[in-house]
Protein backbone atom coordinates (compact mmCIF):
# COMPACT_ATOMS: atom_id res chain seq x y z
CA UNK A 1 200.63 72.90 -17.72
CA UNK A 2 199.76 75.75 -15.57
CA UNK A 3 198.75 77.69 -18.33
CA UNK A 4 196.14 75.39 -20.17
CA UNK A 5 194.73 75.24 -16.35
CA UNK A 6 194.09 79.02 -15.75
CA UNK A 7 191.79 79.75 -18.72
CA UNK A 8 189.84 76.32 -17.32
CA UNK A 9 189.10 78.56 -13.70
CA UNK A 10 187.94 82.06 -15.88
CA UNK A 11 185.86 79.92 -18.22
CA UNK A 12 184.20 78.34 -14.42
CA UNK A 13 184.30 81.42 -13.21
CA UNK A 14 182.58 83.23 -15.96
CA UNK A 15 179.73 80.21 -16.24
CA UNK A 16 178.87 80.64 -12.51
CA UNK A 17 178.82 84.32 -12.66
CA UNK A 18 176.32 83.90 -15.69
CA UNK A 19 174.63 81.46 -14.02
CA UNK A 20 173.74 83.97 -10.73
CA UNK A 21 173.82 86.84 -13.48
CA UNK A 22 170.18 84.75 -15.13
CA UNK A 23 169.21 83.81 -11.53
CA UNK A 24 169.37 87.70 -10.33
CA UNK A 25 167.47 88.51 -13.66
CA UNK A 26 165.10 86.14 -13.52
CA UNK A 27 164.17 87.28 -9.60
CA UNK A 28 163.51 90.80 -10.86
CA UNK A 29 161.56 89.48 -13.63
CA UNK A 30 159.70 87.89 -10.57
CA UNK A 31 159.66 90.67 -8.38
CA UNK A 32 158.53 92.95 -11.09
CA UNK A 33 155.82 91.24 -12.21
CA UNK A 34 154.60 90.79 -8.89
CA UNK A 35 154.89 94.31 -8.23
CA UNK A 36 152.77 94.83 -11.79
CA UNK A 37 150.18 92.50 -10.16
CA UNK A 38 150.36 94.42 -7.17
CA UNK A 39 149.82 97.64 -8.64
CA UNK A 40 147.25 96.58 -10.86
CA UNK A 41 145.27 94.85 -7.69
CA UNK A 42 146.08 98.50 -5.77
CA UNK A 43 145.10 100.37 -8.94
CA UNK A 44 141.72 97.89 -8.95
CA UNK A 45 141.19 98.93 -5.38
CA UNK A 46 141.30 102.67 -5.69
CA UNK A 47 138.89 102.15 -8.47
CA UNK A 48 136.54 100.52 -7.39
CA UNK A 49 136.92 102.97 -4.26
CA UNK A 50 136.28 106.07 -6.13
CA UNK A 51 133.17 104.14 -7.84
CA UNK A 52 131.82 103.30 -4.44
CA UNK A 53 133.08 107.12 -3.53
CA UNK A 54 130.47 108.43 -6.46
CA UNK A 55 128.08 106.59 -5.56
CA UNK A 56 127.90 107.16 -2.03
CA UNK A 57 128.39 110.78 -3.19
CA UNK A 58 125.61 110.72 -5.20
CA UNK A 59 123.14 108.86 -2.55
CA UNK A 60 124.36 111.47 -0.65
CA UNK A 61 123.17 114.33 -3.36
CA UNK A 62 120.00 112.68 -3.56
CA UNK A 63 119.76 112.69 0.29
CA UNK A 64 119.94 115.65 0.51
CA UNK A 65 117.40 116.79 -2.21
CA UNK A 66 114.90 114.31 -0.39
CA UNK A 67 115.86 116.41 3.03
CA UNK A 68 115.28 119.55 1.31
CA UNK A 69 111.49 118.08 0.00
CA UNK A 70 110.90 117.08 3.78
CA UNK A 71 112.19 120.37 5.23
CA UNK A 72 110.06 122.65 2.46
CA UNK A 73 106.79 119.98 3.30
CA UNK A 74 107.40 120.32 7.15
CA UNK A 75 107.49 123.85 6.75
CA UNK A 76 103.98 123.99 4.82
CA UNK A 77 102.32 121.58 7.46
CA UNK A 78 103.92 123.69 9.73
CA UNK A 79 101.60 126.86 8.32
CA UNK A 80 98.80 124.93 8.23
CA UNK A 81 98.82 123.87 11.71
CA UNK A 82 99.48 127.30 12.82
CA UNK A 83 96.95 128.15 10.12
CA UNK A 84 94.43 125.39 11.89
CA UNK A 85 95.41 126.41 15.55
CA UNK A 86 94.31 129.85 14.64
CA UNK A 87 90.56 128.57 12.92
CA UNK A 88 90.38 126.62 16.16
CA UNK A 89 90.73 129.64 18.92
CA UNK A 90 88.67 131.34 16.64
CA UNK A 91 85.84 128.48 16.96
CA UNK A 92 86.51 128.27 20.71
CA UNK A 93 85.48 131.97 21.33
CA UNK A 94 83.11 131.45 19.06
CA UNK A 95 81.58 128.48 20.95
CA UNK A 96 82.00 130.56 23.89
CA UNK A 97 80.16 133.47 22.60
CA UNK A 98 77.40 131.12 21.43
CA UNK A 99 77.04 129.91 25.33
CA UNK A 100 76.51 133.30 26.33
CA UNK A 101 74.36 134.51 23.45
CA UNK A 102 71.69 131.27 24.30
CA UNK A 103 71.95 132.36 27.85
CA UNK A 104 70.43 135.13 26.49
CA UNK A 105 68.25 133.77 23.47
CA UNK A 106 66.45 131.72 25.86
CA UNK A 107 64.68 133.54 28.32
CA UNK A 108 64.34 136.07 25.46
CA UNK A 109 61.87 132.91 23.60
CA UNK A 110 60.10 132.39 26.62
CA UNK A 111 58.74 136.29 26.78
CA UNK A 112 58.56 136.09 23.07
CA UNK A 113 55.93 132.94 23.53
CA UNK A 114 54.39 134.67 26.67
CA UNK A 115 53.74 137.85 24.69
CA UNK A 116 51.81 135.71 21.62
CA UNK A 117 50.05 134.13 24.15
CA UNK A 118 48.36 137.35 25.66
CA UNK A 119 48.07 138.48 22.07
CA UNK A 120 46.21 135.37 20.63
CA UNK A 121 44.09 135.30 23.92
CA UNK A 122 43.10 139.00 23.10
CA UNK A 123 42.76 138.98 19.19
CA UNK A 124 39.75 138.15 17.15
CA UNK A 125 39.25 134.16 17.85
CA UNK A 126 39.88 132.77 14.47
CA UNK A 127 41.23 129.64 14.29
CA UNK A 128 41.49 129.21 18.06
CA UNK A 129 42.22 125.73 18.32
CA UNK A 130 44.74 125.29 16.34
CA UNK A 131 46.88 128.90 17.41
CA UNK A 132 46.65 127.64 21.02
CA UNK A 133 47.82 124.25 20.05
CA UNK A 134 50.52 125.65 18.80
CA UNK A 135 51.63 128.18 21.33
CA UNK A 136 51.25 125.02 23.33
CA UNK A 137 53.68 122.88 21.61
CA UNK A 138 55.90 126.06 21.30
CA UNK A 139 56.10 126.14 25.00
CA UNK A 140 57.33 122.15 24.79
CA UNK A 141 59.60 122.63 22.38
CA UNK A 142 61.29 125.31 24.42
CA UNK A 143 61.84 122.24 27.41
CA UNK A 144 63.10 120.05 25.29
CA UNK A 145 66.80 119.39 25.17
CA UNK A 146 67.31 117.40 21.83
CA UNK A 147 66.27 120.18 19.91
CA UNK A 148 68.94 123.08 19.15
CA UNK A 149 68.86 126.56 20.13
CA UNK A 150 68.61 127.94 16.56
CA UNK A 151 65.76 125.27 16.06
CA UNK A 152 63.63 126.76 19.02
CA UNK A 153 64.31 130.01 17.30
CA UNK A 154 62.96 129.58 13.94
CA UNK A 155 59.67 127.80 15.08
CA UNK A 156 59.33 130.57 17.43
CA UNK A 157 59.71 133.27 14.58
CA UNK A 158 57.85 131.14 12.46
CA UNK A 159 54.87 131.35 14.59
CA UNK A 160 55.02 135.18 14.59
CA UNK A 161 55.23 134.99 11.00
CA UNK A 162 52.30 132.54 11.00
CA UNK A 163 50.37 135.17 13.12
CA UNK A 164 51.83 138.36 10.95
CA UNK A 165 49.82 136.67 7.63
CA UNK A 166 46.70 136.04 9.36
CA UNK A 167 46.47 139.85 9.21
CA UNK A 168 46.54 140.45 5.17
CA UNK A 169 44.95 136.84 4.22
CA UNK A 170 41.82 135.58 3.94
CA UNK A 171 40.28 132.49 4.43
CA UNK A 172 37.14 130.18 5.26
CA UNK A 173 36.95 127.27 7.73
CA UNK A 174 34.23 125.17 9.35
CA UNK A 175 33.15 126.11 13.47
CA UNK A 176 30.20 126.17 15.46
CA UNK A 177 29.34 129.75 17.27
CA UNK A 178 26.90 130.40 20.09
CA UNK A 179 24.42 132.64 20.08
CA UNK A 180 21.85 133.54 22.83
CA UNK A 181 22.61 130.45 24.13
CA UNK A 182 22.69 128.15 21.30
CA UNK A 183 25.10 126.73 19.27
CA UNK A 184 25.22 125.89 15.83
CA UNK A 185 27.69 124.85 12.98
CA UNK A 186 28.83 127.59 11.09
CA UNK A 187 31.56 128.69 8.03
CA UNK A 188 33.72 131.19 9.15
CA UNK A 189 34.79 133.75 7.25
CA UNK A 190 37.91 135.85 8.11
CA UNK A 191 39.00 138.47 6.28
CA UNK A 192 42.60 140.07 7.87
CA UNK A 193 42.08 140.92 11.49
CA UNK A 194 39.28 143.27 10.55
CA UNK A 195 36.55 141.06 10.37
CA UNK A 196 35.25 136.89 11.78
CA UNK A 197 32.17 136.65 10.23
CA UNK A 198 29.62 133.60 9.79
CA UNK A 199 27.01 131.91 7.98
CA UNK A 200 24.86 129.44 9.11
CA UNK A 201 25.34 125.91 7.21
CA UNK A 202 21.69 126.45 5.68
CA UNK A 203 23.13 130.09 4.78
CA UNK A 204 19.85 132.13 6.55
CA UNK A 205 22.16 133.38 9.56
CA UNK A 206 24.81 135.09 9.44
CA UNK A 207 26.42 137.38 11.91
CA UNK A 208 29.76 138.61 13.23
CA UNK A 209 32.32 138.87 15.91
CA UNK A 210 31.88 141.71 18.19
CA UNK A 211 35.26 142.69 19.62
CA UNK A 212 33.72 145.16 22.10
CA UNK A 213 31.51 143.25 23.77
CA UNK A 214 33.59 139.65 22.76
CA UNK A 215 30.40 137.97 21.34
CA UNK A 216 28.50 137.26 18.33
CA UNK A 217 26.46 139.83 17.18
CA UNK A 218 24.12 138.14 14.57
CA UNK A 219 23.26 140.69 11.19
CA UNK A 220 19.85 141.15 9.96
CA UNK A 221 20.46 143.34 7.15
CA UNK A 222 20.21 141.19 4.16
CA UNK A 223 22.67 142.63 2.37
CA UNK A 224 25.54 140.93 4.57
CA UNK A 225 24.24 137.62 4.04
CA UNK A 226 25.06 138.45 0.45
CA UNK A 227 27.71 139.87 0.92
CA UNK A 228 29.30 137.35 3.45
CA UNK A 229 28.21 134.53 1.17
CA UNK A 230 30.01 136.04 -1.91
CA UNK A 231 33.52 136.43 0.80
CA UNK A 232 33.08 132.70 1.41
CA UNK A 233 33.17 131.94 -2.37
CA UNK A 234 36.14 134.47 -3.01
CA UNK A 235 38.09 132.79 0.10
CA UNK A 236 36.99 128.85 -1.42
CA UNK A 237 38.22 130.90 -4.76
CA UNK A 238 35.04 129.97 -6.37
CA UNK A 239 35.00 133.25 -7.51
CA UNK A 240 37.27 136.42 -8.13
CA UNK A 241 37.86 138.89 -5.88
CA UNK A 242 35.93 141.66 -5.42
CA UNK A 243 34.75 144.05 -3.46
CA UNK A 244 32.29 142.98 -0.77
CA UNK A 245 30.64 144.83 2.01
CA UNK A 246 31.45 144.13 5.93
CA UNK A 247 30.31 145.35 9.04
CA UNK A 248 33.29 147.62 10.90
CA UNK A 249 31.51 147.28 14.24
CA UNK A 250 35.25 146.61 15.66
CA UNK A 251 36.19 150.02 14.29
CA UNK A 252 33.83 151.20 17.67
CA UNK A 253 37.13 150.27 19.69
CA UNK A 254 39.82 152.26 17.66
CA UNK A 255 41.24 155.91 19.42
C-alpha cells in the first residue's frame, strides 16, 4: 500500500514542477519580448536621433556657408564705405577750396567788368548800345545770388570773347551820326577796330570816325563813297570780298 502511494507524490511532484517549469518559460518569453520591443523602441530612438543629428548638422553646414557669404559681403561694403568716406573728404576739401577760390573769383569779375567798361568807353563806338547794355546786365548778374559762380564766369569771359571778335569781323548795322550839328540816319560800316565808317541812307555822304578828335569826320573824296558802299555790300555779303580802300586817319594816334 505504501508503495503504489509513493510513485502517486513523484508523479504530483513532477506535474507541479512542470507546471512552474512552463510558467518560468513562458515569463522569459514575456520578458524577452518585451525587452525586443524595448530595444527596438531604443534602437528607433537613436535613429531617429542621429537623423535629427544630420540634419541639424547639416543646417548647421549650411549656416555656416551663409555666415561665410555675410562675412565676405560685409567685408566688401566695408571697402566701399571706407572707399566712399575717402571720395567724401576728398569732396569736402574740395568744397572748401571752392569757397576760397570764389572768394577770390569774385572780386577778380568785378575788375574784369570794370576794366571792359573803361575799354568800351574808350574804343571806337560801334555798336554802343548794345555793348553797354551788356556790361550793364554783366554788372547785375554779378549781384545776383541764384546764379552760380562758374555761371558769372562764363558770361563774363564770354563778353571778352564777344569784344575779342569785334576786332577781326566785319559787319553793317543801321545808326544815326551827327555832324556839325545835325543828325541823320546812317549804315555803319565797321571793319575790325580799324575803321566806323558811314553812308548816308540816300548814299551821297559818307564819312568816318575820327578817334583823335572823337568825332565824325565826313569824306569828300569820291572814291570812299565807292569804296565804303562796296564794304557795306561785302559785310550784307551781297558781294565777295575784296579789297576796298579806307581812310587810316586813326593810324594819326599810333607811337
Amino acid at each position: 500500500m505504501l508503495s503504489a502511494v509513493r510513485p502517486l507524490i513523484f508523479l504530483s511532484i513532477c506535474a507541479a514542477f512542470s507546471a512552474h517549469a512552463q510558467e518560468k518559460t513562458q515569463q522569459l518569453v514575456t520578458d524577452g519580448l518585451q525587452r525586443l520591443a524595448d530595444n527596438q523602441q531604443a534602437q528607433q530612438q537613436v535613429s531617429d536621433t542621429f537623423e535629427k543629428t544630420q540634419t541639424l548638422e547639416k543646417k548647421y553646414i549650411e549656416e555656416l556657408k551663409v555666415l561665410d557669404g555675410l562675412n565676405m559681403y560685409n567685408a566688401m561694403l566695408q571697402r566701399q564705405l571706407d572707399d566712399q568716406q575717402k571720395e567724401i573728404n576728398k569732396l569736402n576739401q574740395s568744397i572748401n577750396n571752392a569757397t576760397q577760390i570764389e572768394r577770390q573769383i569774385m572780386p577778380l569779375l568785378v575788375r574784369m567788368v570794370d576794366a571792359l567798361e573803361n575799354f568800351v568807353s574808350v574804343d571806337v563806338p560801334f555798336l554802343a548800345r548794345e555793348r553797354e547794355e551788356r556790361i550793364a546786365g554783366l554788372r547785375d548778374l554779378l549781384v545776383k545770388s541764384e546764379f552760380t559762380t562758374s555761371e558769372k564766369c562764363r558770361r563774363v569771359f564770354e563778353a571778352y570773347q564777344i569784344e575779342n571778335e569785334y576786332g577781326y569781323t566785319i559787319e553793317s548795322y543801321k545808326g544815326r551820326v551827327a555832324v556839325d550839328g545835325s543828325q541823320f540816319a546812317v549804315d555803319f560800316l565797321r571793319i575790325g577796330r580799324i575803321a566806323l565808317l558811314y553812308r548816308d541812307l540816300s548814299g551821297e555822304q559818307v564819312g568816318m570816325w575820327d578817334k583823335k578828335t572823337a568825332s565824325w569826320q565826313p569824306l569828300t573824296e569820291r572814291q570812299y563813297q565807292r569804296h565804303i558802299t562796296k564794304g557795306l555790300k561785302i559785310a550784307k555779303e551781297e558781294i565777295s570780298p575784296e579789297l576796298i580802300t579806307i581812310p587810316m586817319l586813326a593810324s594819326m594816334e599810333v607811337r
